[in-house]
Protein backbone atom coordinates (compact mmCIF):
# COMPACT_ATOMS: atom_id res chain seq x y z
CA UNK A 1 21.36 -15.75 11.59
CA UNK A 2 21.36 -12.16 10.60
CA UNK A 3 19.71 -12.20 7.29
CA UNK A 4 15.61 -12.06 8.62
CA UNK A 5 16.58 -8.79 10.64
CA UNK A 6 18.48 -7.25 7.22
CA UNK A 7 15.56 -8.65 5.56
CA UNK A 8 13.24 -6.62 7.88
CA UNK A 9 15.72 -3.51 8.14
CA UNK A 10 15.65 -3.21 4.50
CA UNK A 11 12.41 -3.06 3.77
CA UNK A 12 11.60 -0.61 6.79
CA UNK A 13 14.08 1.49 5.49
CA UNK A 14 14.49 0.82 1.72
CA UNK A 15 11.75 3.37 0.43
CA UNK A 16 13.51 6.65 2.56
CA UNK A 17 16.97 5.31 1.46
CA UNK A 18 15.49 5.07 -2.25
CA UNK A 19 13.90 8.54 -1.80
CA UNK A 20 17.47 10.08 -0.75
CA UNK A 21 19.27 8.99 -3.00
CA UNK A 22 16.94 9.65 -6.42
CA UNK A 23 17.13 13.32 -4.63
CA UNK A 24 20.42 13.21 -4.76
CA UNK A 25 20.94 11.96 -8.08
CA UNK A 26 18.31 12.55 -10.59
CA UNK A 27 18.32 9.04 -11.71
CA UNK A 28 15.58 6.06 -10.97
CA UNK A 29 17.64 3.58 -11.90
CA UNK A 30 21.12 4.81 -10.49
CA UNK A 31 19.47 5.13 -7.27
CA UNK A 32 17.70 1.67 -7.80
CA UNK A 33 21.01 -0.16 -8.94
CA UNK A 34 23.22 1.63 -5.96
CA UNK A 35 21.01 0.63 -3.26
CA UNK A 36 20.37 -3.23 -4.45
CA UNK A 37 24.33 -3.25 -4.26
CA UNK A 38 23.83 -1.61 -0.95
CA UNK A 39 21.45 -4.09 0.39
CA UNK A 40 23.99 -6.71 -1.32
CA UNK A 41 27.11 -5.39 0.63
CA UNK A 42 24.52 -5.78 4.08
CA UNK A 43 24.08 -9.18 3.36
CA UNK A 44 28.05 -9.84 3.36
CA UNK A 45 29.31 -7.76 5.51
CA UNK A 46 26.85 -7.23 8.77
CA UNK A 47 26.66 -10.99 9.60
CA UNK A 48 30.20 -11.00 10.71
CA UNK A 49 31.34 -7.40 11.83
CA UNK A 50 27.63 -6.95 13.07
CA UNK A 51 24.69 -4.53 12.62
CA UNK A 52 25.48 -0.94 12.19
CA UNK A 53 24.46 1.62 15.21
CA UNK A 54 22.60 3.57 12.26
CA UNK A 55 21.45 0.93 9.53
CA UNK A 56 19.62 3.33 7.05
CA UNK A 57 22.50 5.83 7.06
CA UNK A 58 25.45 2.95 6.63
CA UNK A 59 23.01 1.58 3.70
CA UNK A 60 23.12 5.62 2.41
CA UNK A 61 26.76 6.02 2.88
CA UNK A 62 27.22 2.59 0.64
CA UNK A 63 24.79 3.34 -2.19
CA UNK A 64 25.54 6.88 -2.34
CA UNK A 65 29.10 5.46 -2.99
CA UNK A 66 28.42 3.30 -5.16
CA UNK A 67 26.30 5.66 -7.44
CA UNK A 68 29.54 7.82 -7.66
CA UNK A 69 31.39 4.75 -8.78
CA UNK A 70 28.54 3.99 -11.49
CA UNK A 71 28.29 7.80 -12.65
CA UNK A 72 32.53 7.47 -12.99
CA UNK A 73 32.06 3.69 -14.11
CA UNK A 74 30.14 5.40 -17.40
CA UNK A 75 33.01 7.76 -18.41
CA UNK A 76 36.20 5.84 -17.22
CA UNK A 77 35.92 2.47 -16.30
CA UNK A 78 35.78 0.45 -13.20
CA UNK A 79 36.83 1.89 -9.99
CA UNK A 80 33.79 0.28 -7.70
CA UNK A 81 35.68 -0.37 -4.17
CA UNK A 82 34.88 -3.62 -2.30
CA UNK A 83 35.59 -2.07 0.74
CA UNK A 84 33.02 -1.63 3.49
CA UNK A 85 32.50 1.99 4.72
CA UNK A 86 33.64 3.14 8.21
CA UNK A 87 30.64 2.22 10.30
CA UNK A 88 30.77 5.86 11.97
CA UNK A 89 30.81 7.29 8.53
CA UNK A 90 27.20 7.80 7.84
CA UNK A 91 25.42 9.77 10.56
CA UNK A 92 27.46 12.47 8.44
CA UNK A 93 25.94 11.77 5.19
CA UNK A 94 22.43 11.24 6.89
CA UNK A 95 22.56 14.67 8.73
CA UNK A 96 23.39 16.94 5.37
CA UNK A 97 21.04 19.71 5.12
CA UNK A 98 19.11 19.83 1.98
CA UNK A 99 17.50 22.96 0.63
CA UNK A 100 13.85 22.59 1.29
CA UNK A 101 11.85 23.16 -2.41
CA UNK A 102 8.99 25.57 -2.93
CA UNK A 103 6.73 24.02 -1.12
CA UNK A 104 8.93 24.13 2.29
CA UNK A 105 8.51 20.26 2.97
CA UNK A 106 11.84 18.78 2.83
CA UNK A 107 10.83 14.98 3.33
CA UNK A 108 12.30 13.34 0.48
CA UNK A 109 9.51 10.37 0.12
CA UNK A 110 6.41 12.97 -0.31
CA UNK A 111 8.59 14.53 -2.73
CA UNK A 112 8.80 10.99 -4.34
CA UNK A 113 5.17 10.52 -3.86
CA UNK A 114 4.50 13.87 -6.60
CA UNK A 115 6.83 13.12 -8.46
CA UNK A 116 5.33 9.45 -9.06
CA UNK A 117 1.81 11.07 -9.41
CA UNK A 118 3.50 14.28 -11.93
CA UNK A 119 0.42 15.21 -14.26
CA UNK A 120 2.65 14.04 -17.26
CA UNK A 121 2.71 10.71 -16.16
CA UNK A 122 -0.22 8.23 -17.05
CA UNK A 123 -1.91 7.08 -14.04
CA UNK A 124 -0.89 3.16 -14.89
CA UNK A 125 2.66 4.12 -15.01
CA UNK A 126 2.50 6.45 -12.16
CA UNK A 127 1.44 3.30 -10.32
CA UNK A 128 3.64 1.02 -11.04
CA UNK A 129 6.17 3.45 -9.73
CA UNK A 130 4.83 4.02 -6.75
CA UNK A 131 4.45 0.38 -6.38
CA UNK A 132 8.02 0.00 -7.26
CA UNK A 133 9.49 3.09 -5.27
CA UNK A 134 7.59 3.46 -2.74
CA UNK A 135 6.60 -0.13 -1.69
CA UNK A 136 9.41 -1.99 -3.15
CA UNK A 137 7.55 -4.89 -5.47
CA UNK A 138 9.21 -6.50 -8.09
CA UNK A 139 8.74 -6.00 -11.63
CA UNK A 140 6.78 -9.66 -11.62
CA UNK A 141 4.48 -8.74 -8.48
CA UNK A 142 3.85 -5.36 -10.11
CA UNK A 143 2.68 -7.30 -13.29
CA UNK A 144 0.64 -9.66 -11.28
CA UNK A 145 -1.16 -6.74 -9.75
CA UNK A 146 -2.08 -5.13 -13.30
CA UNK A 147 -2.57 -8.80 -14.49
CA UNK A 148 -0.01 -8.61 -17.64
CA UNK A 149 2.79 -9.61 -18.84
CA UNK A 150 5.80 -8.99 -16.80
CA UNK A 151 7.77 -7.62 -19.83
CA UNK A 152 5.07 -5.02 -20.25
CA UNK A 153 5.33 -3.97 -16.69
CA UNK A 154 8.82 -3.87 -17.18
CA UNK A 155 8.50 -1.55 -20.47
CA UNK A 156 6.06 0.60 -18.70
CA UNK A 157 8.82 1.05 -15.45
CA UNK A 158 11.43 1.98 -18.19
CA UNK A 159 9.52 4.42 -20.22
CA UNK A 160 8.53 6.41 -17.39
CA UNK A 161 11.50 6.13 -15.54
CA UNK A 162 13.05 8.11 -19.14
CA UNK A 163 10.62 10.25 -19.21
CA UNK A 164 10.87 11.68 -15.88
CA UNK A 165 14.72 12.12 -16.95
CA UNK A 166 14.32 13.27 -20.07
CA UNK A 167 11.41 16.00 -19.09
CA UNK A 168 13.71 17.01 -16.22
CA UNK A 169 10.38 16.79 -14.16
CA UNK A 170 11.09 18.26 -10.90
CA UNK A 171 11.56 16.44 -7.75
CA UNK A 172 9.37 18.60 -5.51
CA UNK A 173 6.51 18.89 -3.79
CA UNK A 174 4.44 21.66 -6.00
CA UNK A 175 3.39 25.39 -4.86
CA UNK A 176 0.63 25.69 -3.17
CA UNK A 177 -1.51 27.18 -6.14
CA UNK A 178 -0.99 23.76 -7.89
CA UNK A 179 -1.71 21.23 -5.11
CA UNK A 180 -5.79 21.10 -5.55
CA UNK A 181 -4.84 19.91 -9.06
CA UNK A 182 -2.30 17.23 -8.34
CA UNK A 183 -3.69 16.31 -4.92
CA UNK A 184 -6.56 13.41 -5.78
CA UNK A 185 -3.49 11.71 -7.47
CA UNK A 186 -1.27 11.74 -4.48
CA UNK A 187 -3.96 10.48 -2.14
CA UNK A 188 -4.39 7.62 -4.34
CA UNK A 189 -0.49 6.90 -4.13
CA UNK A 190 -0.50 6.93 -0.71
CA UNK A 191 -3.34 5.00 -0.27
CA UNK A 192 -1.98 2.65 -2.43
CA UNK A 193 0.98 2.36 -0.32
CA UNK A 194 -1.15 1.82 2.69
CA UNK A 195 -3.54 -1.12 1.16
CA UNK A 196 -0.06 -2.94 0.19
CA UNK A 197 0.36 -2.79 3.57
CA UNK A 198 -2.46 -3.85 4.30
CA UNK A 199 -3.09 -6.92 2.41
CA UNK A 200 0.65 -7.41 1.21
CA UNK A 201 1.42 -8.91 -2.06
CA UNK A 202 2.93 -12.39 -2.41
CA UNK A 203 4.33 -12.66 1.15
CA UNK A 204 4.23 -14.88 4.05
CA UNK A 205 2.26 -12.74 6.59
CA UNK A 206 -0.99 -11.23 5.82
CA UNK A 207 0.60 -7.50 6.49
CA UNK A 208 3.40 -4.65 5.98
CA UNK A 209 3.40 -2.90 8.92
CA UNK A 210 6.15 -0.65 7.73
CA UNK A 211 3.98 0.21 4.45
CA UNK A 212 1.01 0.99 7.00
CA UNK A 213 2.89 3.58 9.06
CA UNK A 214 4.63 5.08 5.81
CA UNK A 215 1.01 5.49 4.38
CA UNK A 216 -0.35 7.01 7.48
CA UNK A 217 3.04 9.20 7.97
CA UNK A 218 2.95 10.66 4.53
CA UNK A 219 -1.32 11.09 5.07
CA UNK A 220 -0.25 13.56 8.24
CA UNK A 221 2.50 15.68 6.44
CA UNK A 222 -0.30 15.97 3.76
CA UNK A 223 -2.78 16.98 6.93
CA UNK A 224 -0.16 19.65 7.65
CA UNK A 225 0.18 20.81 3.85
CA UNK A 226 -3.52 20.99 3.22
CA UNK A 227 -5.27 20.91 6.67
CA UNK A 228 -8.76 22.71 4.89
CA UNK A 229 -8.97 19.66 2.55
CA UNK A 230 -11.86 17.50 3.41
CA UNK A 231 -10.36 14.64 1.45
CA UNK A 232 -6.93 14.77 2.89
CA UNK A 233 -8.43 14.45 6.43
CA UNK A 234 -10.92 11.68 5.51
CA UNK A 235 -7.80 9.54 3.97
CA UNK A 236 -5.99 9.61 7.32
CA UNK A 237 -9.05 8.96 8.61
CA UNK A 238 -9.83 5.66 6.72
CA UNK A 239 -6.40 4.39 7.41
CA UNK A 240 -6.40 4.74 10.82
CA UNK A 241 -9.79 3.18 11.37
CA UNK A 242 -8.41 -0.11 9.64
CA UNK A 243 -5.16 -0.43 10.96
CA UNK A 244 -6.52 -0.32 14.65
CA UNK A 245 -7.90 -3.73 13.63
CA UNK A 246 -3.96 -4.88 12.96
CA UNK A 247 -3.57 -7.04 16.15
CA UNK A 248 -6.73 -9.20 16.00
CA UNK A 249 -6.73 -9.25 11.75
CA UNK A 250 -4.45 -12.87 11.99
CA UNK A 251 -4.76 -16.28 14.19
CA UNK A 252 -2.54 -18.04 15.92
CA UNK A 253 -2.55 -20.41 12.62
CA UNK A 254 -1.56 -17.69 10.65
CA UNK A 255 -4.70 -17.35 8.87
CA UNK A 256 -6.51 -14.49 8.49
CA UNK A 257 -9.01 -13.62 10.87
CA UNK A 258 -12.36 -11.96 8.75
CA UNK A 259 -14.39 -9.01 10.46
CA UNK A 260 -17.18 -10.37 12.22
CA UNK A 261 -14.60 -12.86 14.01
CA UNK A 262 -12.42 -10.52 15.44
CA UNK A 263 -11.50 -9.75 19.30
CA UNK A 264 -13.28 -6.16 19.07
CA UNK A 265 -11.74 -5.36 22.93
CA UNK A 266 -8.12 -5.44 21.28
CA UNK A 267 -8.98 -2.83 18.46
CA UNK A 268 -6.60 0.13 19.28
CA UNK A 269 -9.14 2.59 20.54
CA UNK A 270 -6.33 5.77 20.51
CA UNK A 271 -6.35 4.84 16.74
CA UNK A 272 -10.27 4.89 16.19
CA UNK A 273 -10.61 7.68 18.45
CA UNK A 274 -8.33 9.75 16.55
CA UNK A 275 -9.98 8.33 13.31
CA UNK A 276 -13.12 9.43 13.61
CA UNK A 277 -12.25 12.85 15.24
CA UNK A 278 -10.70 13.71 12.08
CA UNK A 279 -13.63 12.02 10.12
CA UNK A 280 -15.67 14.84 12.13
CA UNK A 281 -13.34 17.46 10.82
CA UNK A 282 -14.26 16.43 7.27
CA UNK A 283 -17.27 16.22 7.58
CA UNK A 284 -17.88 19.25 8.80
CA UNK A 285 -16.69 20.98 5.61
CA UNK A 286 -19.56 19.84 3.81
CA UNK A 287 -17.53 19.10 0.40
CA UNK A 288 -18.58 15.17 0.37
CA UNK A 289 -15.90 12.95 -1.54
CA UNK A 290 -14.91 9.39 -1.97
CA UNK A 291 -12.24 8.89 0.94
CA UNK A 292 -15.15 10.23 3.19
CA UNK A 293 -17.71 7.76 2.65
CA UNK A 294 -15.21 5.17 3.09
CA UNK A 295 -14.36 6.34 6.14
CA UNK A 296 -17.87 6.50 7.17
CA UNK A 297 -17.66 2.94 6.10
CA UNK A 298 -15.24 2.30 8.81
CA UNK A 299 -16.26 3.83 11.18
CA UNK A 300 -19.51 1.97 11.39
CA UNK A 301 -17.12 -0.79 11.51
CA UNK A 302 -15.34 0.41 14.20
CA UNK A 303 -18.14 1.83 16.64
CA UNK A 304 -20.06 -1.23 16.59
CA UNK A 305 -19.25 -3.25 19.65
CA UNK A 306 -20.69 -6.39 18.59
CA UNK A 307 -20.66 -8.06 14.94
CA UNK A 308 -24.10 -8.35 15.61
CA UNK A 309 -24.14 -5.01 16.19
CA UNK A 310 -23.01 -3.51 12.74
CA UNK A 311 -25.47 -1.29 10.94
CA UNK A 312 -25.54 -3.12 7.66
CA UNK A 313 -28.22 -0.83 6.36
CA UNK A 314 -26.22 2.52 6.50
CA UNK A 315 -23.28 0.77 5.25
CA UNK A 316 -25.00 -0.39 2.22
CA UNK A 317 -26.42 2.82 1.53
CA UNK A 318 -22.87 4.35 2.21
CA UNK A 319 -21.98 1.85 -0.82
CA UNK A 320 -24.43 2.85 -3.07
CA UNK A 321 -23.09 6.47 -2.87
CA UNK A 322 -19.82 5.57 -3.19
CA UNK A 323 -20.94 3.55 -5.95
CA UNK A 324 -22.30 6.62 -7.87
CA UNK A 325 -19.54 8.93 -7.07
CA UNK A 326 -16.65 6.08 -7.33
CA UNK A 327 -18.33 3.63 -10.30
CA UNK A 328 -15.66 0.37 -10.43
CA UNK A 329 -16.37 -3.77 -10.32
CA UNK A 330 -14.58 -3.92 -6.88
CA UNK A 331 -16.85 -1.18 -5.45
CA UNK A 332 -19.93 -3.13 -6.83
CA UNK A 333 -18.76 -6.11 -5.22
CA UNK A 334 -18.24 -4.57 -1.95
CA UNK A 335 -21.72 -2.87 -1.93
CA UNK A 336 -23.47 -6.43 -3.05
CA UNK A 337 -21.56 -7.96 0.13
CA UNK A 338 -22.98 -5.27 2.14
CA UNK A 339 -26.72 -5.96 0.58
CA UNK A 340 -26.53 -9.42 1.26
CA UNK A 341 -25.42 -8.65 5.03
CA UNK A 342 -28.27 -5.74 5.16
CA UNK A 343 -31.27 -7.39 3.04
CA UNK A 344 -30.61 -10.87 2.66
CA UNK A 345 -27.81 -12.72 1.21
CA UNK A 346 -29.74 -13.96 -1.72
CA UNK A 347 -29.84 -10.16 -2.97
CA UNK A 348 -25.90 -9.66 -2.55
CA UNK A 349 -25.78 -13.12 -3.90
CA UNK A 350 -28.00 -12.45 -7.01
CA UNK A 351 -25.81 -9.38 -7.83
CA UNK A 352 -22.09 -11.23 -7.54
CA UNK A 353 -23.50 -14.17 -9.68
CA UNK A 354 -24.30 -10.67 -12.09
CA UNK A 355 -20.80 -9.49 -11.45
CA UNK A 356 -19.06 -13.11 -12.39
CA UNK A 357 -21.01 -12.81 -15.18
CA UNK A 358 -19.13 -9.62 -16.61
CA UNK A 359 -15.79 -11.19 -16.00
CA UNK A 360 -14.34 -7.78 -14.77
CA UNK A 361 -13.24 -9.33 -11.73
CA UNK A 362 -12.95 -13.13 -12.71
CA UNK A 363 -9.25 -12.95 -11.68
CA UNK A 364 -10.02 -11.55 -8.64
CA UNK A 365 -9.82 -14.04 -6.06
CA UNK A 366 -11.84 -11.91 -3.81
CA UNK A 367 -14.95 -11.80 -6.00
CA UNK A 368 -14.81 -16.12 -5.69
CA UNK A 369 -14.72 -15.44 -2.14
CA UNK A 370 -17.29 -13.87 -1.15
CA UNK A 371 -19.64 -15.64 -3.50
CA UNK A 372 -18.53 -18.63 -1.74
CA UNK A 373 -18.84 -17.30 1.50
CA UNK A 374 -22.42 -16.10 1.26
CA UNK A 375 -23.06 -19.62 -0.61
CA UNK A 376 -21.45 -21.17 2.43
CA UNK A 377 -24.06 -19.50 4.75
CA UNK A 378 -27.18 -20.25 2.59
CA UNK A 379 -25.78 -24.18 3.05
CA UNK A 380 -24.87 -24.75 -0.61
CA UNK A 381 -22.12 -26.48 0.02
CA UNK A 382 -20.81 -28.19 -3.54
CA UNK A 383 -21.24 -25.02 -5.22
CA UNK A 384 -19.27 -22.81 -2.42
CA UNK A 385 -16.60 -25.74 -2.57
CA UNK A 386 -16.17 -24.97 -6.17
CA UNK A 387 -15.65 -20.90 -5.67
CA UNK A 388 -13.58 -21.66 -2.54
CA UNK A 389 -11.46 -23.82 -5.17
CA UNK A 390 -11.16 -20.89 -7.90
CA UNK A 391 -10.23 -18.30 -5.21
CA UNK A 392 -7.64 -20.67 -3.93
CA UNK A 393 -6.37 -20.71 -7.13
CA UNK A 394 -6.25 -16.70 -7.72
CA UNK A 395 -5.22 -15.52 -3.94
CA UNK A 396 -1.32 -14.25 -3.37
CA UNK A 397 -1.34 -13.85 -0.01
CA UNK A 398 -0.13 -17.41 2.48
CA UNK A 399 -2.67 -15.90 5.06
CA UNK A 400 -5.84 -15.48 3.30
CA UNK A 401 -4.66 -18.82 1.37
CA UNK A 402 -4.77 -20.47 5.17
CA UNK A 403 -8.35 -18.88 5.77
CA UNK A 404 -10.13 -20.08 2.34
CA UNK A 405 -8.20 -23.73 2.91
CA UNK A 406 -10.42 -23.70 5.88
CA UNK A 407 -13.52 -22.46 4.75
CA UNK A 408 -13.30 -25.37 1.94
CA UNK A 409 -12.76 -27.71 4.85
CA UNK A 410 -15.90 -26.85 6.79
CA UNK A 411 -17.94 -27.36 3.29
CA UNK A 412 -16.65 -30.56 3.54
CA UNK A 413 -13.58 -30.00 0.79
């Protein structure tokens, strides 16, 4: 009856445990192998002596164990015990003082998060490691995601994974002098993170809460490291602006729940509050960026009280900047969504039907979406049946696969 909660447990605490222990031991894949024999040792061993008072550190105390054996394994032989640790064990290993690196920050999964996003690195490969490390997808979501094979994805994980090795790149948060230069990387990571989160990848609910909170925890240490960056400030921003829509995002049918039809009196008003005080901040500096407009985005979102209420027209203006600074298909498609909302929905219509055209986004369920949805409201139904159809066919996620099931049933599908 135990395994949902060391289901849940482990992916709460799987990315600081992960963190810890490639600290500790250099090694992606050391760290990677000890802790899936970690989580395996859980799975046999908590369901009959019971949970752990301190789950992540008995879950450190067995994989940093188990690395030793491996690292032993490779110039002995076997020596791997099956033996489960003394439950009182780990708060030791869990309250050993590190040396903090030159930065000062001694939280091991920002350290993660530069090393992932090291200048060396190509940005496809520093992203499948963050979406490895950091959010804990498998080698076959990650290739879903980059829409590719899964043994290239897996090449691409080992490659890098050697080269951080081999280069001895450091596992460190840089010097101050070199953070402007690494820093639009790291947001992206982390923002990553927080989107997985957000709209999970191949699981039952809609969300990660966990990946939210770890996105939004890493954005403040960054607020702390760089509190004069606009950017840094308009991230945290943006993420707290969308997850204070978390409670009303899903039904009681588990489907998801779009914008317009949410319960705005159950937004989390702390959260938007303290979302667009630090949108202010950013602003204020002038230094317009990317993460700022989107924020700006949401919080036109968030300060209308009504659906009816939302200022299309500076939203799609909004978009047409970002557009310019930020040029990509799924930008494009978000700022013809927002025409057809502030001029008509044959203009935002007119441009997706451009967009499908391209086939940049034709295995993007999203882009079938929307074209069905604002096909939906102009009453062509037979042709929104058919895009409701292909982004059935494309979508991951059970809970957006529950809303577009009954969109196609209202167009009489």
């Amino acid at each position: 009856m135990l395994t949902p909660v060391i289901d849940q447990i482990c992916r709460a605490e799987g990315a600081r445990v992960l963190a810890g222990l490639i600290r500790r031991f250099g090694d992606f894949d050391l760290a990677e192998d000890a802790l899936q024999d970690a989580f395996t040792k859980a799975l046999e061993v908590w369901p009959t002596q019971g949970l752990p008072q301190a789950p992540a550190a008995w879950l450190t105390t067995v994989a940093q164990r188990r690395a030793l054996d491996l690292l032993r394994r490779r110039r002995t032989g076997p020596s791997y015990s099956d033996e489960p640790p003394d439950v009182a064990a780990p708060e030791a290993a869990e309250s050993e003082s590190h040396p903090a690196d030159v930065s000062g920050v001694e939280d091991d999964r920002l350290r993660l998060v530069f090393t992932c996003c090291h200048p060396a690195i190509s940005p496809q490969a520093q992203t499948a490691l963050a979406l490895r490390t950091l959010c804990g997808l498998s080698t076959r979501q990650i290739a879903r995601a980059f829409l590719e094979p899964e043994a290239t994805t897996a090449q691409r994980l080992v490659r890098v994974k050697k080269k951080i090795l081999d280069a001895r790149i450091p596992y460190e948060v840089p010097p101050r002098d070199e953070l402007p230069q690494r820093l639009q990387v790291v947001l992206g990571v982390v923002y990553l993170v927080f989107n997985e989160g957000y709209a999970a990848t191949e699981t039952p609910g809609l969300m990660r809460p966990d990946l939210c909170a770890e996105a939004i925890r890493l954005a403040r240490l960054l607020v702390e490291l760089v509190p004069q960056e606009p950017e840094v400030l308009a991230l945290l921003a943006l993420m707290l602006l969308h997850d204070a829509r978390r409670a009303t995002r899903i039904g009681a049918d588990g489907a998801l729940i779009p914008l317009e039809e949410q319960d705005r009196t159950r937004w989390n008003r702390d959260a938007i509050d303290a979302g667009l005080e630090l949108l202010d901040r950013a602003l204020a500096f002038r230094s317009r960026g990317p993460y700022q407009v989107q924020a700006a985005i949401a919080a036109l979102h968030a300060q209308a009280a009504r659906a009816e209420d939302t200022d299309w027209k500076q939203i799609a203006a909004l978009y047409g900047g970002l557009l310019r600074e930020q040029p990509s298909a799924v930008v494009e498609l978000n700022a013809a969504v927002a025409l057809a909302m502030a001029e008509g929905v044959p203009q935002g219509l007119a441009w997706i039907e451009q967009l499908g055209a391209r086939e940049e986004l034709q295995g993007y369920h999203l882009l079938h979406a929307a074209r069905a949805d604002l096909l939906r409201r102009l009453g062509q139904h037979a042709p929104a049946r058919q895009a409701y159809r292909c982004a059935l066919v494309l979508v991951r996620n059970d809970a957006e696969r529950c809303y577009l099931q009954r969109r196609l049933v209202e167009c009489g599908g």
